[in-house]
PDB file of N, CA and C in Angstrom:
ATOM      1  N   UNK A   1       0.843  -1.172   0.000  1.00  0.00           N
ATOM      2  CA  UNK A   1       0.000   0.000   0.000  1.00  0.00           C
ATOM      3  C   UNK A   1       0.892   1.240   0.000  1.00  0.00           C
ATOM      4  N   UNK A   2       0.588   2.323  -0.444  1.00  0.00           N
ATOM      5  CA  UNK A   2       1.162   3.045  -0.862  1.00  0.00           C
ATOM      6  C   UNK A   2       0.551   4.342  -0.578  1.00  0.00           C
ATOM      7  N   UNK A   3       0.907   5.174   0.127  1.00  0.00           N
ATOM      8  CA  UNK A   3       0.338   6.512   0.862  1.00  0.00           C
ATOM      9  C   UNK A   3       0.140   7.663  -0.103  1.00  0.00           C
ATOM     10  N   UNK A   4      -0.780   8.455  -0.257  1.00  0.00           N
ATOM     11  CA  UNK A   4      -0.818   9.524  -1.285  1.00  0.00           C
ATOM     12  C   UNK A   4       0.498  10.598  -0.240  1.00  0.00           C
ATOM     13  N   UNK A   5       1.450  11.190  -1.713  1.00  0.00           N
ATOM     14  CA  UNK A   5       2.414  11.974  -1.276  1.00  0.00           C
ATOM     15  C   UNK A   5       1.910  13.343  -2.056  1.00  0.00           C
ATOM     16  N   UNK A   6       0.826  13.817  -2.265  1.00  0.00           N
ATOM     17  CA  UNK A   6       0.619  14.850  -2.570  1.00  0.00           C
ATOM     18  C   UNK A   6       0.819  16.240  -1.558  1.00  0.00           C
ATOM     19  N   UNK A   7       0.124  16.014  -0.341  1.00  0.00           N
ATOM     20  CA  UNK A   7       0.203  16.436   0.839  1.00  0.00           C
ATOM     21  C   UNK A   7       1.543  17.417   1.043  1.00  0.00           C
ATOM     22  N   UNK A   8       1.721  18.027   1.195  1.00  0.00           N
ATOM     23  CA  UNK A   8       3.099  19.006   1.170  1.00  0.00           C
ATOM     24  C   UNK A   8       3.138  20.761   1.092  1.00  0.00           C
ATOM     25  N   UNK A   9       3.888  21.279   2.227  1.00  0.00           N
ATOM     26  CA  UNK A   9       3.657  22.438   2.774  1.00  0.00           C
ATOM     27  C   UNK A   9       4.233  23.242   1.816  1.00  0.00           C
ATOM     28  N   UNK A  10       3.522  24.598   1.388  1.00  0.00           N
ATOM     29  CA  UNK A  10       3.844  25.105  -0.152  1.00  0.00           C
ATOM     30  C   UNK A  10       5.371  25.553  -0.090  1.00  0.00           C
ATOM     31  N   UNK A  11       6.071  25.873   1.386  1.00  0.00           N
ATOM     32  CA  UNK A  11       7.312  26.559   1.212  1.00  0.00           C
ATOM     33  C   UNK A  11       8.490  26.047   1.731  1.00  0.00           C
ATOM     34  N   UNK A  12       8.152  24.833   2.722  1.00  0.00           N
ATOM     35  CA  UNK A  12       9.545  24.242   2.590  1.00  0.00           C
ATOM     36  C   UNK A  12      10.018  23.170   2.627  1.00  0.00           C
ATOM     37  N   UNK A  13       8.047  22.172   1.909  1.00  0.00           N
ATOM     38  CA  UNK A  13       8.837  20.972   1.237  1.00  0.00           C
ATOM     39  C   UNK A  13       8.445  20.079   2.054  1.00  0.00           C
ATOM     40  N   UNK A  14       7.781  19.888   3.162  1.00  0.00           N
ATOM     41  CA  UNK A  14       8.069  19.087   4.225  1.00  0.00           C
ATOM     42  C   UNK A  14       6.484  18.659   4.015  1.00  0.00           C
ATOM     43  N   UNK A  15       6.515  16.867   4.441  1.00  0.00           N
ATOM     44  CA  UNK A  15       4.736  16.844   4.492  1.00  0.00           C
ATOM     45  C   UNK A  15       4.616  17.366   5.429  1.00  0.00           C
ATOM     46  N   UNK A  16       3.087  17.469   5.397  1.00  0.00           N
ATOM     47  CA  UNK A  16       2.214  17.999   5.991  1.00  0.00           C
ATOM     48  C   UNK A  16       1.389  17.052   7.090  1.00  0.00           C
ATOM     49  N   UNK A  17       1.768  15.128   6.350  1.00  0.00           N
ATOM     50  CA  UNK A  17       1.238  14.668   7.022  1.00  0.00           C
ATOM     51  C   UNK A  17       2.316  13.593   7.425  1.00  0.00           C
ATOM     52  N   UNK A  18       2.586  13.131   8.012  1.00  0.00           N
ATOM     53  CA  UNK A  18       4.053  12.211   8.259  1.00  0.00           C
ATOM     54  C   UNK A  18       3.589  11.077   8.862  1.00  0.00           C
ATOM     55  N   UNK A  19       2.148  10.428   9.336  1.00  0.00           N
ATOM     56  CA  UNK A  19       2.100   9.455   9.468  1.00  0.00           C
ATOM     57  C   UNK A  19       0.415   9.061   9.845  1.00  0.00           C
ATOM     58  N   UNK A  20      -0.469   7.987   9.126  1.00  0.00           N
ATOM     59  CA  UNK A  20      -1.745   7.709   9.071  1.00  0.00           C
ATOM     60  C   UNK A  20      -1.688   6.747   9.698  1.00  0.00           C
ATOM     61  N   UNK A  21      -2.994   6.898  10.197  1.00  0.00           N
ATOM     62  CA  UNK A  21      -3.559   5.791  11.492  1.00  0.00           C
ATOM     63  C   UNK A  21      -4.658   5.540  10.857  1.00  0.00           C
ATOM     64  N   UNK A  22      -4.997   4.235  10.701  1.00  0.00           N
ATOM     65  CA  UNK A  22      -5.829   3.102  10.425  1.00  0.00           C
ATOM     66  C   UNK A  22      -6.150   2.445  11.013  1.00  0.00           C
ATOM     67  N   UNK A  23      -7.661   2.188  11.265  1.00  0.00           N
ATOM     68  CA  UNK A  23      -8.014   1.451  12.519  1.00  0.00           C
ATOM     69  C   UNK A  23      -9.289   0.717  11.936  1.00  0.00           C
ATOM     70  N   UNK A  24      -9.861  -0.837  12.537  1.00  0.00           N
ATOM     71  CA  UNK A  24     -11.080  -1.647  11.989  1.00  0.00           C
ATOM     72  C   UNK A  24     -11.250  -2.355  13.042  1.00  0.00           C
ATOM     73  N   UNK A  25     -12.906  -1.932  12.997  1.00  0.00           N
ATOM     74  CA  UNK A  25     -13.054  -3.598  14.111  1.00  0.00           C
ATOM     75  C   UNK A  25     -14.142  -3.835  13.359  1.00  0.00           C
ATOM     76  N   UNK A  26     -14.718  -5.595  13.696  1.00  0.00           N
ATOM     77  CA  UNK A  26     -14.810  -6.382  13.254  1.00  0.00           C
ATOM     78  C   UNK A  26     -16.216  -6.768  14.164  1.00  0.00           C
ATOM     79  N   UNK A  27     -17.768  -6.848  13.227  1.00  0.00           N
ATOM     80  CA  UNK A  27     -18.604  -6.965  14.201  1.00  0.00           C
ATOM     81  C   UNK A  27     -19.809  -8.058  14.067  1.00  0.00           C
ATOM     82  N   UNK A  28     -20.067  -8.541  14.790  1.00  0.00           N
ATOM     83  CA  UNK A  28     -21.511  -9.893  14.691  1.00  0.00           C
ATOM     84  C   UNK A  28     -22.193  -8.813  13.810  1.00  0.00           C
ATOM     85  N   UNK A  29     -22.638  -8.658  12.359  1.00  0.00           N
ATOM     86  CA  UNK A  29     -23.809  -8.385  11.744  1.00  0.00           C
ATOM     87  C   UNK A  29     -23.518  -6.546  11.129  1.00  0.00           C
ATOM     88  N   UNK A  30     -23.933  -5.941  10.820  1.00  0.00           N
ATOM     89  CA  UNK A  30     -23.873  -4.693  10.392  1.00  0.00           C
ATOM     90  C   UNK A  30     -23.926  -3.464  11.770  1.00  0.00           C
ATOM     91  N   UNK A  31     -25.342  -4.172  12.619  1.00  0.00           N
ATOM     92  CA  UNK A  31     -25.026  -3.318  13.934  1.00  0.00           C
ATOM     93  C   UNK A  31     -24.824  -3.853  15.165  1.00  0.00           C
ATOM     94  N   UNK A  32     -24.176  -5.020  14.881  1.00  0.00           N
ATOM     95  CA  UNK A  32     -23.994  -5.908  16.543  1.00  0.00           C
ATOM     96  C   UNK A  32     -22.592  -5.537  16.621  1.00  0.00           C
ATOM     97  N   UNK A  33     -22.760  -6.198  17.934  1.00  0.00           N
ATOM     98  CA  UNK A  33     -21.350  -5.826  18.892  1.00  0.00           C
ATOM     99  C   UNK A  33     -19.914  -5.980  18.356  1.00  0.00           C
ATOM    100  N   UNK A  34     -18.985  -5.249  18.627  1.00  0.00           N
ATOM    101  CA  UNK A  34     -18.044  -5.287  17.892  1.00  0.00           C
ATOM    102  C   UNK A  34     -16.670  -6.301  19.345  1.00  0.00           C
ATOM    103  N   UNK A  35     -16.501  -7.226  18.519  1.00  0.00           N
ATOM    104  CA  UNK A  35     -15.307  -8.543  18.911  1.00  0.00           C
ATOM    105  C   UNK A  35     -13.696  -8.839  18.439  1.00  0.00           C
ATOM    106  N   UNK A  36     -13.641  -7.672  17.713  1.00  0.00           N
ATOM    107  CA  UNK A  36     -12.195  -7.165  17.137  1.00  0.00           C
ATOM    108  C   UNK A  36     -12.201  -6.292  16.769  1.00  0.00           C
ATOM    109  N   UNK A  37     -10.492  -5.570  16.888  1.00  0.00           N
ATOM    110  CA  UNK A  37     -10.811  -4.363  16.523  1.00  0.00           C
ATOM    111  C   UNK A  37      -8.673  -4.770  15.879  1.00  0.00           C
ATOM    112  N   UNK A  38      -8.404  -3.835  14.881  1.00  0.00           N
ATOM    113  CA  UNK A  38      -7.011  -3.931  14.298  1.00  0.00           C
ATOM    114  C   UNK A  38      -6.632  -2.347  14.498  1.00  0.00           C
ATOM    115  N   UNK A  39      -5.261  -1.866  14.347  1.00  0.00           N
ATOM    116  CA  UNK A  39      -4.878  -0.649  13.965  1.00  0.00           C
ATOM    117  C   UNK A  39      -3.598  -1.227  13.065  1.00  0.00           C
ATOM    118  N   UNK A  40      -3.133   0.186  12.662  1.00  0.00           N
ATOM    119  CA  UNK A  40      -1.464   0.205  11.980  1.00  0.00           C
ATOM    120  C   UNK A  40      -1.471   1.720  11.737  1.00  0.00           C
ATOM    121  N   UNK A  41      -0.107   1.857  12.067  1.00  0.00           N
ATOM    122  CA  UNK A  41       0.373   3.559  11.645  1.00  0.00           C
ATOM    123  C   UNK A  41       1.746   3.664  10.520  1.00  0.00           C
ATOM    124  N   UNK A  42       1.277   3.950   9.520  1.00  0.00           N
ATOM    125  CA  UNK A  42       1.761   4.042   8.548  1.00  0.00           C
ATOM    126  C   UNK A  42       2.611   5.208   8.478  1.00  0.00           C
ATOM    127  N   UNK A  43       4.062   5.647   7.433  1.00  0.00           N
ATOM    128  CA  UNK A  43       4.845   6.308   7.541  1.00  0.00           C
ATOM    129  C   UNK A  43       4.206   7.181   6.054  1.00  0.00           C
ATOM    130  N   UNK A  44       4.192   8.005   6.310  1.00  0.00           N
ATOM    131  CA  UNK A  44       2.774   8.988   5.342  1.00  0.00           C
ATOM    132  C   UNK A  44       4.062   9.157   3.907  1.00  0.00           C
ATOM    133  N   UNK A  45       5.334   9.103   4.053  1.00  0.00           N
ATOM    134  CA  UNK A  45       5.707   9.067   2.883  1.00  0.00           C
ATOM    135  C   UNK A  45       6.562   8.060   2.057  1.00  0.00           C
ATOM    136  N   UNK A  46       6.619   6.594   3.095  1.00  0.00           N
ATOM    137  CA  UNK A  46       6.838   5.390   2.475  1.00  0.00           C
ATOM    138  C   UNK A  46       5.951   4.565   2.355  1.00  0.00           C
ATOM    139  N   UNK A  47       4.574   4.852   2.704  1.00  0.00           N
ATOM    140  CA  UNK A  47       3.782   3.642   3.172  1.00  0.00           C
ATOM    141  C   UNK A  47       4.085   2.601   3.843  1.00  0.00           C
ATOM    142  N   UNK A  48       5.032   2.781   4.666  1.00  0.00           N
ATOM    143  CA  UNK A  48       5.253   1.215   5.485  1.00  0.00           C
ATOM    144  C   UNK A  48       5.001   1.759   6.779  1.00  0.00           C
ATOM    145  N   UNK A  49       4.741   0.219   7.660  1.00  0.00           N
ATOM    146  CA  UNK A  49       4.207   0.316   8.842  1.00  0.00           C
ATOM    147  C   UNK A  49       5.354   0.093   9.567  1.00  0.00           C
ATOM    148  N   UNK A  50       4.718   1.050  10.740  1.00  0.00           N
ATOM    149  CA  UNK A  50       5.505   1.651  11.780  1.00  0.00           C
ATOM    150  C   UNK A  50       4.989   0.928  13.001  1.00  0.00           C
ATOM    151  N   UNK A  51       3.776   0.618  13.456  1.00  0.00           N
ATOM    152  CA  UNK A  51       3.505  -0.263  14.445  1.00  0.00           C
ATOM    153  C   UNK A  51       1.799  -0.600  13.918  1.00  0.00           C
ATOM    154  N   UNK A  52       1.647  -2.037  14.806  1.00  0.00           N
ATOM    155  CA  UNK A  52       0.445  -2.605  14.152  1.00  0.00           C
ATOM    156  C   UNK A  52      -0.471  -3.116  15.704  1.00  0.00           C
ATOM    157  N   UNK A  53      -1.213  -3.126  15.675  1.00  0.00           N
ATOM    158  CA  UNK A  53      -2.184  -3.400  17.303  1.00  0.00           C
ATOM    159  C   UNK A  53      -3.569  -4.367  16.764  1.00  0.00           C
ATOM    160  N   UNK A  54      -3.993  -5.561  17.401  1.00  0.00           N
ATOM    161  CA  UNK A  54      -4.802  -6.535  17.077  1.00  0.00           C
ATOM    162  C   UNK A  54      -5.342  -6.836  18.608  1.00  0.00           C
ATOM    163  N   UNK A  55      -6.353  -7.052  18.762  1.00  0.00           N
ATOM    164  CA  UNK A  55      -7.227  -7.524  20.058  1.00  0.00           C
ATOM    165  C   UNK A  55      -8.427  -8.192  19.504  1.00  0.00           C
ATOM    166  N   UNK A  56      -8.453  -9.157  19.956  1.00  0.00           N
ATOM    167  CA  UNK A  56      -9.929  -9.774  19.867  1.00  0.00           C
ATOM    168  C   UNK A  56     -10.851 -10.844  21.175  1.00  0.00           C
ATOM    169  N   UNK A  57     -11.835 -10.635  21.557  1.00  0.00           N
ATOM    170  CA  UNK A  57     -12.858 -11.420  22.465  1.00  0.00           C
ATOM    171  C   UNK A  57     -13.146 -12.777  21.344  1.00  0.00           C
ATOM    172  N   UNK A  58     -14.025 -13.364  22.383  1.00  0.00           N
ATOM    173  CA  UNK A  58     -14.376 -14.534  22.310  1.00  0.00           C
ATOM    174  C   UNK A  58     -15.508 -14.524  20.742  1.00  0.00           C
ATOM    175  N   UNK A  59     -15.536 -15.345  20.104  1.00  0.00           N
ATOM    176  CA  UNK A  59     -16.485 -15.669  18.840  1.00  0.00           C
ATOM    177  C   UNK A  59     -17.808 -15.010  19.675  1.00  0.00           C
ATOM    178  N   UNK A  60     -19.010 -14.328  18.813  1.00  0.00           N
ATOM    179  CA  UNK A  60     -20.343 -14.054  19.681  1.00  0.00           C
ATOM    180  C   UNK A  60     -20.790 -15.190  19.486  1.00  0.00           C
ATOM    181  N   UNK A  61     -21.546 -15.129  20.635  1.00  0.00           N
ATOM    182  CA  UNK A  61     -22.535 -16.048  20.748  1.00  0.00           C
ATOM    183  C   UNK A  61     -24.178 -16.204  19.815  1.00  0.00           C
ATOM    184  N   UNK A  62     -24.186 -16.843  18.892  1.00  0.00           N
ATOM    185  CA  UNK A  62     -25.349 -16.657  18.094  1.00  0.00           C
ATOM    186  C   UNK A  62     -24.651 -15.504  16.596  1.00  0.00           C
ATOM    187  N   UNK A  63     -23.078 -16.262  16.463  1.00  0.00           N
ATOM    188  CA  UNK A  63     -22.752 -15.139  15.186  1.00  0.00           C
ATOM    189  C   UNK A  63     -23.730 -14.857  14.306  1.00  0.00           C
ATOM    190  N   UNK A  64     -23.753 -14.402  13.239  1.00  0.00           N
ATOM    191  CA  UNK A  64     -24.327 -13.499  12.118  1.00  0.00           C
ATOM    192  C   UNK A  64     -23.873 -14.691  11.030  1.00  0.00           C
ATOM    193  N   UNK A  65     -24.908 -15.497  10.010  1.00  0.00           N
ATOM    194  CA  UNK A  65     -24.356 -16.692   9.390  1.00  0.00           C
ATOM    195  C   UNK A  65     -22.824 -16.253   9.002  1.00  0.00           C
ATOM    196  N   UNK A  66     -23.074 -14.737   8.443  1.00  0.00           N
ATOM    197  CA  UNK A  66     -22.249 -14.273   7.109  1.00  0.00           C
ATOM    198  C   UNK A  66     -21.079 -14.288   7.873  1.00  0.00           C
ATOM    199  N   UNK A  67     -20.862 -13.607   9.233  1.00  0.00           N
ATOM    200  CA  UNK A  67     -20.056 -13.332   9.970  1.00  0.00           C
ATOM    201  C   UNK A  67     -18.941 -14.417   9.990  1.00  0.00           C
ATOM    202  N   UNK A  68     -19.651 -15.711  10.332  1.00  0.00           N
ATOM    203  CA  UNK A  68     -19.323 -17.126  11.127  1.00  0.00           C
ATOM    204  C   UNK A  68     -18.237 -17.465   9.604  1.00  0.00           C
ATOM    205  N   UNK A  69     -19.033 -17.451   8.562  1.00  0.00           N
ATOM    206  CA  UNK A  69     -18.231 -18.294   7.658  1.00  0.00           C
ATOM    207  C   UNK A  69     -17.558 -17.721   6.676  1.00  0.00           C
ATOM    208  N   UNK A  70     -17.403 -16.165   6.865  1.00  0.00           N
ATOM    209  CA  UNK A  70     -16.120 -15.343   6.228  1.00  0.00           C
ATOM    210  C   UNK A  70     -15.225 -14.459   6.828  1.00  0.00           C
ATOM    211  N   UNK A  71     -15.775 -13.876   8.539  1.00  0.00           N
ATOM    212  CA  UNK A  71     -14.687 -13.149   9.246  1.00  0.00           C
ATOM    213  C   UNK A  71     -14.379 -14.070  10.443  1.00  0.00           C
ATOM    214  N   UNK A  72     -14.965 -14.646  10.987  1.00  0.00           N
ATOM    215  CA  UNK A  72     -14.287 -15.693  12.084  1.00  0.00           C
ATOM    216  C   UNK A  72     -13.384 -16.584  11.799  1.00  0.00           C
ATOM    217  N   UNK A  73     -13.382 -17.303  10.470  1.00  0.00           N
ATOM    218  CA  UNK A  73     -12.499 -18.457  10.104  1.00  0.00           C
ATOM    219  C   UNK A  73     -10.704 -17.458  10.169  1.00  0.00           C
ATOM    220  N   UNK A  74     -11.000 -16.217   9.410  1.00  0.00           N
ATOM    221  CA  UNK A  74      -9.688 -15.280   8.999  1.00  0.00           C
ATOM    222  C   UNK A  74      -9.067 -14.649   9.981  1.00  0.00           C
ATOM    223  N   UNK A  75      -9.131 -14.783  11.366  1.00  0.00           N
ATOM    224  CA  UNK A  75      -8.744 -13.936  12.721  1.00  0.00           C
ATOM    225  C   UNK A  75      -8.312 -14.964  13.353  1.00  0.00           C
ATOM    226  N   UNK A  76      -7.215 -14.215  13.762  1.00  0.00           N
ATOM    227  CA  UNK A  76      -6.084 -15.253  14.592  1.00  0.00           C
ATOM    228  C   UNK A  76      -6.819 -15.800  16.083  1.00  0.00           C
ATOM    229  N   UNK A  77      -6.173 -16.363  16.791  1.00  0.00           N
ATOM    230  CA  UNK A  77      -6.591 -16.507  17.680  1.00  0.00           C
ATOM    231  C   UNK A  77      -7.393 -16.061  18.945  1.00  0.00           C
ATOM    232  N   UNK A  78      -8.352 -16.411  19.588  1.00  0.00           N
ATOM    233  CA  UNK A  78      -9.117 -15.372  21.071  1.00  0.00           C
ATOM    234  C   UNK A  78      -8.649 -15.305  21.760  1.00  0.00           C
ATOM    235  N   UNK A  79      -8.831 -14.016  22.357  1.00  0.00           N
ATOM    236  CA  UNK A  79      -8.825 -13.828  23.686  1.00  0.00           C
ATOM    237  C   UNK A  79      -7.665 -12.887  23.588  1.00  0.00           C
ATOM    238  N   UNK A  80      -7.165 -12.088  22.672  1.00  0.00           N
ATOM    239  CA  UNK A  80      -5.781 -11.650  23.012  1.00  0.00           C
ATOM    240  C   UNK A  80      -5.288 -10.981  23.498  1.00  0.00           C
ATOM    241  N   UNK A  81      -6.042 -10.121  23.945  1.00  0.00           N
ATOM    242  CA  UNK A  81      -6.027  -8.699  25.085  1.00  0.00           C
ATOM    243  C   UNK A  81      -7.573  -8.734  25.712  1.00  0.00           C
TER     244      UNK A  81
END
């Protein structure tokens, strides 16, 4: 991934933005409870990551079909914080 480098202060060159935070969590259904959540902070003019943060609870109880058999199988292990 690759950071837009447009961003840049008109007089001496320097971004403007030097580093993006990205953050997702992960929830039973469109408005149920949310059981993961990810970050990463990206270096705004290499695109590479600078640090990355993952937590997740227990599977819900009564998942969401859709939930169960395309975001639960793809998440590492429970319980991690």
């Amino acid at each position: 991934m690759r950071a837009v480098l447009a961003c840049r202060a008109p007089r001496r060159g320097r971004p403007l933005i030097r580093r993006i935070v990205c953050f997702d969590g992960e929830s039973n259904g469109l408005h149920g409870e949310v059981f993961a959540v990810g970050g990463v902070v990206l270096d705004a003019a290499t695109g590479r990551e600078e640090s990355t943060f993952y937590a997740r609870a227990p599977d819900p109880v009564g998942a969401d079909p859709w939930v169960a058999e395309h975001v639960i199988p793809r998440l590492g292990p429970e319980l991690t914080h």
